[in-house]
Protein backbone atom coordinates (compact mmCIF):
# COMPACT_ATOMS: atom_id res chain seq x y z
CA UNK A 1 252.68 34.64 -164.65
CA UNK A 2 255.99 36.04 -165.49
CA UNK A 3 258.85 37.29 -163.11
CA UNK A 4 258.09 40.84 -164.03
CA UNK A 5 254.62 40.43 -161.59
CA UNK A 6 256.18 39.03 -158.60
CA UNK A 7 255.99 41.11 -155.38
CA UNK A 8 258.93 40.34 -153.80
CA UNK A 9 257.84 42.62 -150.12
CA UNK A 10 258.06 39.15 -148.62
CA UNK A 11 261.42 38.24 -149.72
CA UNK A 12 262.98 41.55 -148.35
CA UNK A 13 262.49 44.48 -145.85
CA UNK A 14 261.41 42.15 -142.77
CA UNK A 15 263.57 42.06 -139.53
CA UNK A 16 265.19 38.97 -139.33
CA UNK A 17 263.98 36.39 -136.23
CA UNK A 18 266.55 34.85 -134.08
CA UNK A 19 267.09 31.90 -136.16
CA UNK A 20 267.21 29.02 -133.55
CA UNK A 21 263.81 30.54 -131.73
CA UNK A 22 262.12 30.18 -135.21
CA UNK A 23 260.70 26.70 -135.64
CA UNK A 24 257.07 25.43 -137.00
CA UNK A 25 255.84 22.30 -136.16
CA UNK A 26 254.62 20.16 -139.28
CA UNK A 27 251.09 21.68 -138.73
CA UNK A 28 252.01 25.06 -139.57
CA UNK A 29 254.84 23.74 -141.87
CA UNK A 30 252.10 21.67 -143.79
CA UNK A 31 249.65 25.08 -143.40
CA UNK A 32 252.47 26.98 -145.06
CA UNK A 33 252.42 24.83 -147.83
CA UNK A 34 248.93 24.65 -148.83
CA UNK A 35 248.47 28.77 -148.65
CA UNK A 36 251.07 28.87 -151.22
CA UNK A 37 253.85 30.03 -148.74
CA UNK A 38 257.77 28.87 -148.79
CA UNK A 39 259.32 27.05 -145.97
CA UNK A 40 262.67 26.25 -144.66
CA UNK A 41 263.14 22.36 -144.27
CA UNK A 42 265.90 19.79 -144.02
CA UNK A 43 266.82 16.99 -146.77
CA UNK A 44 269.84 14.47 -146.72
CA UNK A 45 272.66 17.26 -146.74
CA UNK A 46 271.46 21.09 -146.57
CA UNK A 47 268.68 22.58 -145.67
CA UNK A 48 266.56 23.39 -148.43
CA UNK A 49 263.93 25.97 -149.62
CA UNK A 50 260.59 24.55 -150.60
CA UNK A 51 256.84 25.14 -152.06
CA UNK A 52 254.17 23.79 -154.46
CA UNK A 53 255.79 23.37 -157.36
CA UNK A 54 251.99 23.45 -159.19
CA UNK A 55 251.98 27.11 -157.62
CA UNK A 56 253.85 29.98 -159.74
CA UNK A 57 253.48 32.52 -157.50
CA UNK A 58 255.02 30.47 -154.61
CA UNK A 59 258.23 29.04 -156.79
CA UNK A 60 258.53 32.74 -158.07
CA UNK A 61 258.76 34.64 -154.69
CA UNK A 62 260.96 31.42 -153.33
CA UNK A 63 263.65 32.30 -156.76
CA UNK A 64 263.67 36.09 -155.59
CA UNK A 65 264.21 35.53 -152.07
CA UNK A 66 267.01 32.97 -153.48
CA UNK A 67 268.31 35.21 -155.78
CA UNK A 68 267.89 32.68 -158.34
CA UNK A 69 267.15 32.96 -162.13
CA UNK A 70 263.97 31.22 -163.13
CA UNK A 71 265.76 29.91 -166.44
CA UNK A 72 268.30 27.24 -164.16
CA UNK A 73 265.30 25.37 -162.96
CA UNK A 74 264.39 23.57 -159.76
CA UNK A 75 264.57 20.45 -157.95
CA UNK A 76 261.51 18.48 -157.15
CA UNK A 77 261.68 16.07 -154.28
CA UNK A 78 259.02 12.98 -153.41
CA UNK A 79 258.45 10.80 -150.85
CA UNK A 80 257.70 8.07 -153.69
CA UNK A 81 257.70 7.93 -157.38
CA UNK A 82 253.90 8.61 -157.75
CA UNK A 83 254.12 11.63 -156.65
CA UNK A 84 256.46 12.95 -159.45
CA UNK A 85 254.18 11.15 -162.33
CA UNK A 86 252.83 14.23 -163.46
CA UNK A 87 255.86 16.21 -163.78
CA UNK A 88 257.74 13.55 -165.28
CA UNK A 89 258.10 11.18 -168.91
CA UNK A 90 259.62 8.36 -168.10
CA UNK A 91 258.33 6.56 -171.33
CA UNK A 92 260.98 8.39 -172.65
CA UNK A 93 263.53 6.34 -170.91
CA UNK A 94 264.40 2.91 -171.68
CA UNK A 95 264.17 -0.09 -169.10
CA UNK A 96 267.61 0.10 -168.26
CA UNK A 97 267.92 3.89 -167.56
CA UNK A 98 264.74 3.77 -165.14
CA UNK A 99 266.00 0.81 -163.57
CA UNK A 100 268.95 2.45 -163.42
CA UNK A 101 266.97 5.76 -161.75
CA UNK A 102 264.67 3.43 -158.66
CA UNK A 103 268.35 1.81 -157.55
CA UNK A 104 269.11 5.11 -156.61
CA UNK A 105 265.76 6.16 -155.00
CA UNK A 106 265.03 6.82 -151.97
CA UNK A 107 268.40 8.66 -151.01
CA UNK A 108 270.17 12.02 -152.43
CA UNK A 109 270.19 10.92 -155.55
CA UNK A 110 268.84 13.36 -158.67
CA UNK A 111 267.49 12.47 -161.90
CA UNK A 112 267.63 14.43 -164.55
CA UNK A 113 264.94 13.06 -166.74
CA UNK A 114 262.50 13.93 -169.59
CA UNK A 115 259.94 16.62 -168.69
CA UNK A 116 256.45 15.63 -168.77
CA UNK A 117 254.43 18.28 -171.29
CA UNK A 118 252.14 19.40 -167.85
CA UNK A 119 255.37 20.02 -166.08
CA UNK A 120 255.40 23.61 -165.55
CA UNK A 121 257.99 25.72 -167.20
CA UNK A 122 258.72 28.10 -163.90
CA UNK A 123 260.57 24.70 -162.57
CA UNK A 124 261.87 23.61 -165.84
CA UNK A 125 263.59 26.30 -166.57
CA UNK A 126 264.71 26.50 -169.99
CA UNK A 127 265.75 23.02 -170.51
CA UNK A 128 263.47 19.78 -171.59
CA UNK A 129 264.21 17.70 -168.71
CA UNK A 130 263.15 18.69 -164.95
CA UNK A 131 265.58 17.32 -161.90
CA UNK A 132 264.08 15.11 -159.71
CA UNK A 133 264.86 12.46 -156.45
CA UNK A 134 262.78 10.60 -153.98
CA UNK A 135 263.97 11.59 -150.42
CA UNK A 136 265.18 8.94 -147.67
CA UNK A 137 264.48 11.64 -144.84
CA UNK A 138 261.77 10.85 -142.82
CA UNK A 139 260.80 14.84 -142.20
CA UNK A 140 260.78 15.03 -146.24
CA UNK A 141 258.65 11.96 -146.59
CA UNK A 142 256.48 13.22 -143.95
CA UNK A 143 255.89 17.10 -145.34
CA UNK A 144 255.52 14.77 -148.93
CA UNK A 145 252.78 12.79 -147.68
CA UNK A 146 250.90 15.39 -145.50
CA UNK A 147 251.16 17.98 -148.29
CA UNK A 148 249.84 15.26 -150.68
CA UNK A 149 252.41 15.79 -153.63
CA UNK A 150 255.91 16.60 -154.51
CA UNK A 151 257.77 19.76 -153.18
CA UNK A 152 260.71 22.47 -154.71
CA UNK A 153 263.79 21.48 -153.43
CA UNK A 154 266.71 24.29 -153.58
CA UNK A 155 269.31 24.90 -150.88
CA UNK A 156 268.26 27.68 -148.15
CA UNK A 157 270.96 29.97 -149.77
CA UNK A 158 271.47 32.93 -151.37
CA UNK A 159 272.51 32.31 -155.29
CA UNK A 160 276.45 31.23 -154.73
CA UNK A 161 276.46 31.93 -150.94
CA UNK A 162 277.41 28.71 -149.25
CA UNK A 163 274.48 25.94 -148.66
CA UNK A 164 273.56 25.47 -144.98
CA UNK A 165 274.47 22.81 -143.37
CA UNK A 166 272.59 22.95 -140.32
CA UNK A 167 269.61 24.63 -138.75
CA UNK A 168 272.29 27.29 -137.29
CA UNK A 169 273.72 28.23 -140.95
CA UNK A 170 270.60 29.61 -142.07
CA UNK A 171 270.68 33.12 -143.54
CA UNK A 172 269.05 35.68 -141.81
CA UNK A 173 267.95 36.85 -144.87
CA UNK A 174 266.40 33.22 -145.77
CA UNK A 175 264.70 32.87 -142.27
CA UNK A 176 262.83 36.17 -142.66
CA UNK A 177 261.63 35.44 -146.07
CA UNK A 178 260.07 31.90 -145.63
CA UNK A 179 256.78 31.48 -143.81
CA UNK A 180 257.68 28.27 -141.83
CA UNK A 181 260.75 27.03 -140.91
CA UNK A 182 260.91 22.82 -140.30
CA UNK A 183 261.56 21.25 -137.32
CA UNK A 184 264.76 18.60 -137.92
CA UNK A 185 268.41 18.41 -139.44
CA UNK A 186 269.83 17.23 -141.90
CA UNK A 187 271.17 13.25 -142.16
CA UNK A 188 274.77 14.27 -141.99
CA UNK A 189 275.44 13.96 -145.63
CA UNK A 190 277.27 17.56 -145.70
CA UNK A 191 276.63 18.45 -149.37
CA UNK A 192 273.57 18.33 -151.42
CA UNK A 193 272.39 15.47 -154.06
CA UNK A 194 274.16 14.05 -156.30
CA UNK A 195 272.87 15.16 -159.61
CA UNK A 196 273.06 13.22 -162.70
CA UNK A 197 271.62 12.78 -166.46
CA UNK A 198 269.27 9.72 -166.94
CA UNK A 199 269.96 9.38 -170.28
CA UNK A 200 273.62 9.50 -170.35
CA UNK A 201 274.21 8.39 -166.63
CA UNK A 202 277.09 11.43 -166.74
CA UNK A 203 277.06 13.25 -163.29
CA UNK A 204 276.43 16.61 -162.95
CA UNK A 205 276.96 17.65 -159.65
């Protein structure tokens, strides 16, 4: 599917809710998720956009409500290591760098590591690694689990508008777009992941 068939009506055009009267339980969160829709969600620091990552229609509508070009690529986030298998080639790594990588894990911590050759290029972007972290937040580990797999994970902003910190900072614009917003907050962190390279250890963000 390329960018070019993407029917962005959901992304734009739709009065925004009253942010702090829309909230979802995990039930329609979790519903959300499995119909292919985006949701609204909290991680360690921000509040984040999410979807099936195995769905390209869902990333693609989630990159045009964000404003964001499908070449950067996109954070997936776990609730354990399994759950990023598929996506990932950590064969690629030596002992040291994945030992290195599950130190870090669970917390705000993201990997860029090789790409598994599955791992689909509409969250790889144009590069040969994909970004990846297993999440300490227990409403993360819970959508995780209940979804059954690894989710996006991009900050519930507009491309270089500035990353919510709190249910209360979310765009208008974002909360009309997304089909479920997540109960929760954030941990407190106040900024999102710390990104860094798995084979050089060099941080990134």
């Amino acid at each position: 599917m390329s960018e070019g068939q993407f029917d962005n009506r959901n992304a734009a055009g739709k009065q925004a809710p009253c942010i702090l009267s829309r909230m979802n339980d995990m039930t329609d969160t979790l519903a959300a998720l499995r119909s292919g829709g985006v949701i609204a969600y909290p991680t360690e620091g921000v509040w984040g956009l999410g979807c099936d990552p195995r769905n390209a229609r869902a990333v693609l509508r989630l990159l045009a409500l964000k404003q964001r070009d499908v070449a950067k690529g996109l954070i997936l986030i776990a609730a354990d290591e399994g759950q990023l298998r598929e996506y990932i080639d950590l064969a690629a790594l030596d002992a040291a760098q994945c030992a290195h990588i599950r130190a870090s894990w669970p917390g705000p911590n993201t990997w860029i590591v090789p790409a598994s050759s599955t791992a689909p290029r509409w969250i790889t972007g144009s590069h040969d690694g994909i970004a990846v972290r297993v999440s300490a937040h227990p409403q993360v580990i819970a959508l995780c689990n209940g979804f059954g797999g690894a989710l996006v994970s991009t900050s519930a902003n507009i491309a270089s508008e500035p990353s919510p910190l709190s249910r209360a900072e979310l765009d208008p614009r974002i909360v009309a777009g997304v089909d479920a917003v997540s109960p929760g907050e954030t941990l407190g962190r106040g900024q999102p992941s710390t990104i860094r390279d798995a084979r050089s250890g060099g941080v990134l963000r």
